[in-house]
Protein backbone atom coordinates (compact mmCIF):
# COMPACT_ATOMS: atom_id res chain seq x y z
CA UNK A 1 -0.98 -57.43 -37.72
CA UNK A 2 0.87 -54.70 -39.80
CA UNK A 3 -2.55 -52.79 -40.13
CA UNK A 4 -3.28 -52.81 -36.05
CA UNK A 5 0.35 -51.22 -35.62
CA UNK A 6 -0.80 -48.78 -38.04
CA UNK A 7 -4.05 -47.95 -36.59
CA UNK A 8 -2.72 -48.15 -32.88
CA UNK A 9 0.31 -45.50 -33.72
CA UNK A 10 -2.21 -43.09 -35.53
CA UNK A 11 -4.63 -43.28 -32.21
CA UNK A 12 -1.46 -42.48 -30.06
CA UNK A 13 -0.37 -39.81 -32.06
CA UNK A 14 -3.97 -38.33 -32.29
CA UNK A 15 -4.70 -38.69 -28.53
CA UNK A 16 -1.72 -37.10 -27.76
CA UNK A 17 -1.99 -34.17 -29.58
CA UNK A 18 -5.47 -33.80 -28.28
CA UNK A 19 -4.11 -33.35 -24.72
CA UNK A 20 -1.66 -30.94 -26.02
CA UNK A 21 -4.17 -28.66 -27.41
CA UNK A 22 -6.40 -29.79 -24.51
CA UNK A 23 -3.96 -28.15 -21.64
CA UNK A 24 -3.25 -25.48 -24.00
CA UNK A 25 -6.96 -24.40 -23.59
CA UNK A 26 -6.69 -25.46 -19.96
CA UNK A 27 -4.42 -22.48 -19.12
CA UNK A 28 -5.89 -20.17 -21.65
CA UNK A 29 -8.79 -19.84 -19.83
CA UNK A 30 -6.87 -19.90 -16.03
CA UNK A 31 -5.33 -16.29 -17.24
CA UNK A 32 -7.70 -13.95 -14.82
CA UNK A 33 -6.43 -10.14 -14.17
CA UNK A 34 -4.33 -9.96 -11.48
CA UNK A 35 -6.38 -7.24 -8.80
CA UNK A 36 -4.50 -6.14 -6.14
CA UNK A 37 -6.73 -3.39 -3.38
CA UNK A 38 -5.58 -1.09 -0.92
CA UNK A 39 -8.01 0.93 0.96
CA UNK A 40 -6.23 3.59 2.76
CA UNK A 41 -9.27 4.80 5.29
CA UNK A 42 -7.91 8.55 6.85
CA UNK A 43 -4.65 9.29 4.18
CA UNK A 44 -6.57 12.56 2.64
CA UNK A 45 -4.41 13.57 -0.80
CA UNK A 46 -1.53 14.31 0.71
CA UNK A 47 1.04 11.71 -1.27
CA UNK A 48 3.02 12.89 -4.32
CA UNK A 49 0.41 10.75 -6.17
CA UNK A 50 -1.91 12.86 -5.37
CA UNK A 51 -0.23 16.34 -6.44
CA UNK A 52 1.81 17.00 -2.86
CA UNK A 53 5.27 17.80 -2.83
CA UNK A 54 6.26 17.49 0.78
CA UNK A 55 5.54 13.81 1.92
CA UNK A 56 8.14 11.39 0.84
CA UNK A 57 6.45 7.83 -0.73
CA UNK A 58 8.37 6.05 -3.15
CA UNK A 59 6.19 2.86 -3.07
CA UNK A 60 2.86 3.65 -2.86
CA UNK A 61 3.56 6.16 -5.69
CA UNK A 62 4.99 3.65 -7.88
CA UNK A 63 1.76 1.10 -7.39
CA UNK A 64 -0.21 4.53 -7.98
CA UNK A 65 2.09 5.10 -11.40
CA UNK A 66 1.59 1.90 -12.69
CA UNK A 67 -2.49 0.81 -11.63
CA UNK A 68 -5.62 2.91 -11.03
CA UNK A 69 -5.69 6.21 -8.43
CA UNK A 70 -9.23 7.39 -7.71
CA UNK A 71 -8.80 10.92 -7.16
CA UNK A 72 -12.33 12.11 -7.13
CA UNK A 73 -14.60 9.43 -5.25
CA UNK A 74 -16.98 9.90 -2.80
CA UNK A 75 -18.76 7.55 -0.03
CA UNK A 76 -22.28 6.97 1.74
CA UNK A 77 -21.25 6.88 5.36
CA UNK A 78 -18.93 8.86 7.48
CA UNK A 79 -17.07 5.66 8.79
CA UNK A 80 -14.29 3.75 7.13
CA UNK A 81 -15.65 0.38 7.88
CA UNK A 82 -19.12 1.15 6.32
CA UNK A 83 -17.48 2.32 2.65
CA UNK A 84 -15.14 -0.39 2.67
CA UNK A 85 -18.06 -3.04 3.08
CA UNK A 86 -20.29 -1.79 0.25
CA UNK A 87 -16.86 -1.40 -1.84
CA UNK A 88 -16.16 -5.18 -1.17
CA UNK A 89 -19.58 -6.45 -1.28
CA UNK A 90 -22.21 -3.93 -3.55
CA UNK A 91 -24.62 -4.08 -0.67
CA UNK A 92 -25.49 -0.71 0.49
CA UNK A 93 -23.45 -0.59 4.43
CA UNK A 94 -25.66 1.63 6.42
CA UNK A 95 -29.08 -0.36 5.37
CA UNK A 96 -29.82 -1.91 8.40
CA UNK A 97 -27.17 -4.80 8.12
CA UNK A 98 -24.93 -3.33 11.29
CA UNK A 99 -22.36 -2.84 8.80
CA UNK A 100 -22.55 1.34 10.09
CA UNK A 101 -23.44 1.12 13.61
CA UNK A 102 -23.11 -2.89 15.03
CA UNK A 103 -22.41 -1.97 18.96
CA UNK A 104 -24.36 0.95 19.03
């Protein structure tokens, strides 16, 4: 009887410390960068970001201070909506998928 106390305690004690390390792993792997994208479509460089001294943006040039600030990109279609769908998706826009001209 003593030794089934025994052996019952040690399998409680060594299942619980399996789930312990168990959800440790769990939210070691959750930990995914946190990505955050703002596509400003007709803004041109004319923040203090961007070098310019006379318009007045205290938030966007904070999120530009503290993440990424493309300042020399270029696109493969002369509409917004066409850039910002191969941007989101990798697909080229203007390849016959309407993404360029859909209502034309």
């Amino acid at each position: 009887m003593k030794s089934l106390r025994c052996f019952l305690l040690l399998f409680c004690c060594l299942s619980s410390s399996y789930s312990v390390s168990s959800a440790e792993e769990a939210t070691a792997i959750k930990k995914q960068p946190n990505v955050l994208l703002i596509c400003i479509d007709d803004l041109r460089p004319e923040l203090r970001s961007f070098g310019a001294e006379y318009i007045h943006s205290p938030n966007i040039d904070a999120l530009a201070a503290t993440g990424r600030a493309f300042h020399h990109h270029f696109v493969q279609a002369p509409t917004c909506g066409a850039s910002r769908y191969t941007l989101l998706t990798g697909q080229y826009g203007p390849a016959g998928n309407g993404a360029l001209f859909q209502r034309a």
